[in-house]
C-alpha atoms as a PDB file:
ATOM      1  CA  UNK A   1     -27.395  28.189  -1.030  1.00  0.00           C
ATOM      2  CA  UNK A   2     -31.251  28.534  -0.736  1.00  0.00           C
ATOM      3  CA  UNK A   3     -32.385  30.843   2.048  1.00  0.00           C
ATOM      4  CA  UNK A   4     -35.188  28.720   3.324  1.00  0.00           C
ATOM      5  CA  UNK A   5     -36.412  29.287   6.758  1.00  0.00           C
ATOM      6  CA  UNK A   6     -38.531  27.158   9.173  1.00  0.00           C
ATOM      7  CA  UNK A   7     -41.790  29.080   8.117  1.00  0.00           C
ATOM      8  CA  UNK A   8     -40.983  28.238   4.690  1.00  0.00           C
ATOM      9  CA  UNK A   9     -40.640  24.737   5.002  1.00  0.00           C
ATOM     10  CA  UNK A  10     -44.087  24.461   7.414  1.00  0.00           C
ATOM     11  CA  UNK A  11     -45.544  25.927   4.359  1.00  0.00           C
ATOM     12  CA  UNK A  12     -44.320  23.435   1.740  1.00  0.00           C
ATOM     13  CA  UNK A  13     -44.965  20.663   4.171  1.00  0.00           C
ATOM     14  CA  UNK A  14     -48.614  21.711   4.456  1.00  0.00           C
ATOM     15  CA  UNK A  15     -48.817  22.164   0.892  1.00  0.00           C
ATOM     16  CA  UNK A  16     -47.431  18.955  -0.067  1.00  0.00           C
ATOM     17  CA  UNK A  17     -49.887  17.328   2.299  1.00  0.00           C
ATOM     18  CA  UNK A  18     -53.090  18.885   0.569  1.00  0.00           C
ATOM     19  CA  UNK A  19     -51.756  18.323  -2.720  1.00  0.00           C
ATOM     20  CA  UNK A  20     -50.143  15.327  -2.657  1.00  0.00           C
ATOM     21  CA  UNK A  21     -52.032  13.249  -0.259  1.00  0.00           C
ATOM     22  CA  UNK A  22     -50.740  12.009   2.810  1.00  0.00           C
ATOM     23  CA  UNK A  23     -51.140   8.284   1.768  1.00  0.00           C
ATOM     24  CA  UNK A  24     -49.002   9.016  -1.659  1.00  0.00           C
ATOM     25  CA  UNK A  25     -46.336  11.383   0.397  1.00  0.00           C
ATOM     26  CA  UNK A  26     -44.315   8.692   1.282  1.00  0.00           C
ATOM     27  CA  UNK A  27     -43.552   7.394  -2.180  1.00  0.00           C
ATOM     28  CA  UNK A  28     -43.284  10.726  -3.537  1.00  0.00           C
ATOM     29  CA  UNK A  29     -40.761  11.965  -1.227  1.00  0.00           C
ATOM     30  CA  UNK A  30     -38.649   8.410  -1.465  1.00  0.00           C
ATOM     31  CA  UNK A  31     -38.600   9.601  -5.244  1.00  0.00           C
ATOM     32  CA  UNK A  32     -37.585  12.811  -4.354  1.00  0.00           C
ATOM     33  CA  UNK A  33     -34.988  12.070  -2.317  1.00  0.00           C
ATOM     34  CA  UNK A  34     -33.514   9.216  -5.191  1.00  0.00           C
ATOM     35  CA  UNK A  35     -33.442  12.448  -7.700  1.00  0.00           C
ATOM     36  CA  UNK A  36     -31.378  14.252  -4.878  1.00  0.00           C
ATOM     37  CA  UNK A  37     -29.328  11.419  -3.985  1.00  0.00           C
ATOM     38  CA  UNK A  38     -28.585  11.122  -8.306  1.00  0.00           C
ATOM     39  CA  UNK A  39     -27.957  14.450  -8.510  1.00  0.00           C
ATOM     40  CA  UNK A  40     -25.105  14.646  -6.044  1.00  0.00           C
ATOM     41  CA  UNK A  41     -23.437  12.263  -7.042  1.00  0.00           C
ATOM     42  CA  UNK A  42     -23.562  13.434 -11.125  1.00  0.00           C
ATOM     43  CA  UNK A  43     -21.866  16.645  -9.427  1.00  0.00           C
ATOM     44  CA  UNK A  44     -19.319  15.215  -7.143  1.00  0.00           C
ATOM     45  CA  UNK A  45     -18.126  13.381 -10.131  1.00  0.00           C
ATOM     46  CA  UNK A  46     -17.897  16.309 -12.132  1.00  0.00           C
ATOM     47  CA  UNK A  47     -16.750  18.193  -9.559  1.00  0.00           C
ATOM     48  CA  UNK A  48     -13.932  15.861  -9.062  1.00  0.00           C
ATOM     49  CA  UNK A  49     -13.081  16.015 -12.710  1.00  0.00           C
ATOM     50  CA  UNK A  50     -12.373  19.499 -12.584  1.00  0.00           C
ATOM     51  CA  UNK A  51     -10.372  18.930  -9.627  1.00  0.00           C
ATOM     52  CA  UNK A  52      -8.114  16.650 -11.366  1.00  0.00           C
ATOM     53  CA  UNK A  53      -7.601  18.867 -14.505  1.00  0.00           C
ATOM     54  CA  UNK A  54      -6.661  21.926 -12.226  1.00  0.00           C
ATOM     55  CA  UNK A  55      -4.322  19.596 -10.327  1.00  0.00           C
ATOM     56  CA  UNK A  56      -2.553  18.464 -13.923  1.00  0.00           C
ATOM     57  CA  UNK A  57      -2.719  22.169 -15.145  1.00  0.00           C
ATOM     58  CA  UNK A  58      -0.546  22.972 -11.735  1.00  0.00           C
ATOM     59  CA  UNK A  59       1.927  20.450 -12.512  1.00  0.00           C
ATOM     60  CA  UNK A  60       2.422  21.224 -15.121  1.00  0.00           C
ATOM     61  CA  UNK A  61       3.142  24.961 -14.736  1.00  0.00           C
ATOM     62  CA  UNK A  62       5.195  23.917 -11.545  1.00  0.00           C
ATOM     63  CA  UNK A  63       7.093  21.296 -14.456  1.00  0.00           C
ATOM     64  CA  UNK A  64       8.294  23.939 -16.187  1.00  0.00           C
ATOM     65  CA  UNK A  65       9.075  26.721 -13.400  1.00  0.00           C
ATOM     66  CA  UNK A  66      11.368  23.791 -12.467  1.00  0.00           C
ATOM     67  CA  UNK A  67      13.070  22.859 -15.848  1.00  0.00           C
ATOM     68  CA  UNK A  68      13.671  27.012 -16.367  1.00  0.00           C
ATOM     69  CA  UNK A  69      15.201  27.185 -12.938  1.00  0.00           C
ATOM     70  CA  UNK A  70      17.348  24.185 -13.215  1.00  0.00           C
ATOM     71  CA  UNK A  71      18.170  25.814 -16.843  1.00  0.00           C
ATOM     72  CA  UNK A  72      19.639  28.669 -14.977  1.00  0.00           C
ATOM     73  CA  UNK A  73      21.235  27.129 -12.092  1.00  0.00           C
ATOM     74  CA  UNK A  74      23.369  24.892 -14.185  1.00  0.00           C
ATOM     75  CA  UNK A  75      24.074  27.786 -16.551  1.00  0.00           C
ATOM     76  CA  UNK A  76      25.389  29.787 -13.680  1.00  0.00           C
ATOM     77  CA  UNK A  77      27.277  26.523 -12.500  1.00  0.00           C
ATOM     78  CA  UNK A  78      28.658  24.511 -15.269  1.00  0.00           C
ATOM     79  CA  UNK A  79      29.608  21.409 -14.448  1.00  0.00           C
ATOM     80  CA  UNK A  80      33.802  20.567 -13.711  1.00  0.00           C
ATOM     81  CA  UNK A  81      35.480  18.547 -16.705  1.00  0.00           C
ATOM     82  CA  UNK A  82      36.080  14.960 -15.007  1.00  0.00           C
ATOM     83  CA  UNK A  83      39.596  15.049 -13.358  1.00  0.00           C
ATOM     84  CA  UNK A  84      42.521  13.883 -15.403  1.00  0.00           C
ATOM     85  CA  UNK A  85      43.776  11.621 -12.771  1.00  0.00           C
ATOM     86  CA  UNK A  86      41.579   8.185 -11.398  1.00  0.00           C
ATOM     87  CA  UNK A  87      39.832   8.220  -7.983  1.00  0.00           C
ATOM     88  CA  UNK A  88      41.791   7.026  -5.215  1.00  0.00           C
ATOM     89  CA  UNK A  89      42.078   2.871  -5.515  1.00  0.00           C
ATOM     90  CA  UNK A  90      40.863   0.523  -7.319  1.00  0.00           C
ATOM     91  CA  UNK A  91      37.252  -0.212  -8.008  1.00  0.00           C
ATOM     92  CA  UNK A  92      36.848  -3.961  -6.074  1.00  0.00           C
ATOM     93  CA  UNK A  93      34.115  -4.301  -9.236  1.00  0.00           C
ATOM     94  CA  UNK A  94      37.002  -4.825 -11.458  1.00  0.00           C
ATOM     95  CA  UNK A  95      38.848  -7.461  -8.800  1.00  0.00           C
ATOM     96  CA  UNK A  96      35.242 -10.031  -8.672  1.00  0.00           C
ATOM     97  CA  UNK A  97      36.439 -13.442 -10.845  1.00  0.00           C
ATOM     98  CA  UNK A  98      33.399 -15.434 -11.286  1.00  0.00           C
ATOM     99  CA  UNK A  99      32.699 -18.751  -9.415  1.00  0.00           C
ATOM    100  CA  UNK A 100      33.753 -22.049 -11.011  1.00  0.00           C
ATOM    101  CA  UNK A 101      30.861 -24.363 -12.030  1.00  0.00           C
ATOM    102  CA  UNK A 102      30.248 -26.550  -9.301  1.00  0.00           C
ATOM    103  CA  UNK A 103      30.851 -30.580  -9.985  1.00  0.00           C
ATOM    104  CA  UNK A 104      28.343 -32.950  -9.739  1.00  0.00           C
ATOM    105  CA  UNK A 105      30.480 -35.277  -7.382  1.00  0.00           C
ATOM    106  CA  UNK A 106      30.869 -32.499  -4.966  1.00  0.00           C
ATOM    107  CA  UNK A 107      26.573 -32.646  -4.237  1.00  0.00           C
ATOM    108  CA  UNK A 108      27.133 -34.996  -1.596  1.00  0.00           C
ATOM    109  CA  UNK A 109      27.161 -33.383   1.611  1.00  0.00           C
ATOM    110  CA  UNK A 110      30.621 -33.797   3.308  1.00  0.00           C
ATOM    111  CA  UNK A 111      30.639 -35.156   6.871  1.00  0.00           C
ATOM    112  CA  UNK A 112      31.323 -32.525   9.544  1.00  0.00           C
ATOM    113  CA  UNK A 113      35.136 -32.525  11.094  1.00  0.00           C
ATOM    114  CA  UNK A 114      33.266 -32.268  14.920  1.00  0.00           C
ATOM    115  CA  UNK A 115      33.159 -35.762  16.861  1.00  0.00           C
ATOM    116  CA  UNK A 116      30.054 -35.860  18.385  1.00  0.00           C
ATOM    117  CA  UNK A 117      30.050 -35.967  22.140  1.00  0.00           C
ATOM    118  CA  UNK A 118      30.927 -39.240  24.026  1.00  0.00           C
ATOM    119  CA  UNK A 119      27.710 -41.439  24.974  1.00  0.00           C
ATOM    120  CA  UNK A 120      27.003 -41.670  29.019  1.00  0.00           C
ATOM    121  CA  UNK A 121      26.688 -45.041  29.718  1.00  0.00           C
ATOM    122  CA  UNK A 122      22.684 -45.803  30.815  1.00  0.00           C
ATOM    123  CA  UNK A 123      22.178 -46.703  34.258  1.00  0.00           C
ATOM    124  CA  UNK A 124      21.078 -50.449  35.134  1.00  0.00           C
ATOM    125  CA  UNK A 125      16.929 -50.320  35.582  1.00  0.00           C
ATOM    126  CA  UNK A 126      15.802 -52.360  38.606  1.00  0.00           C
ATOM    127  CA  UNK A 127      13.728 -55.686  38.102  1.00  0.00           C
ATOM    128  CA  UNK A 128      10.386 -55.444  37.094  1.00  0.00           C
ATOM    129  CA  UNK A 129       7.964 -56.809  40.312  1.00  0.00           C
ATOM    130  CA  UNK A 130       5.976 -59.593  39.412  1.00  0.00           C
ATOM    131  CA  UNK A 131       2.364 -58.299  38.631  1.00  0.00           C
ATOM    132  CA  UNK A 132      -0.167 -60.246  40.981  1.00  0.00           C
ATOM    133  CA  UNK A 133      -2.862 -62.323  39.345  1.00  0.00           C
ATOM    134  CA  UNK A 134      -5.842 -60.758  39.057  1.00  0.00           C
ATOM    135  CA  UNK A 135      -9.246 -62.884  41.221  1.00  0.00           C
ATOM    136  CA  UNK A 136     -11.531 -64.389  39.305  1.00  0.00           C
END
């Protein structure tokens, strides 16, 4: 954008220096880089803006390329008259009865029809030894 070479910016840098001071440069180019930092954003929002209005004022165009070629695609192929005759079977829709409201007796689980398993009889434990007095 701006053709500055590194001669160019030597000289600004000297010039700032003289003019400015070096003990106020600091500040001054903290400030100067706040106004840059402002400014880029203020045009990357409007730069998105404009972005988004081109992007609507394409889809819109492409909107209604597509509603003028579906206009002639379904002039050049009406669409059939619905056959005379039903579609093979019967729609299983039209077969559903609803459930019956269930009963309040009927909340209670029911016990299930599988015995459990038989029970191994435990094996006999050993005597316990007698514990030995501890000495006092």
């Amino acid at each position: 954008m701006f053709d500055i070479g590194w001669d160019e910016m030597l000289f600004t840098a000297i010039i700032a220096i003289v003019v400015i001071g070096p003990k106020d440069l600091p500040r001054a180019l903290r400030t100067a880089g706040q106004w840059i930092g402002k400014i880029r954003r203020v045009s990357g929002h409007f730069r998105s803006g404009i972005e988004t209005m081109i992007r609507e004022a394409e889809m819109e165009e492409m909107e209604t390329q597509w509603r003028e070629q579906n206009a002639a695609i379904m002039a050049a192929h009406p669409p059939e008259v619905a056959a005379a005759e039903p579609l093979v079977g019967v729609d299983p829709g039209t077969l559903m009865e609803p459930l019956p409201p269930a009963a309040k007796s009927a909340s209670k689980p029911k016990k299930p029809a599988v015995k459990p398993a038989a029970k191994k009889p435990a094996a006999k434990k050993a005597p316990a030894k007698p514990r030995a007095k501890a000495a006092k």
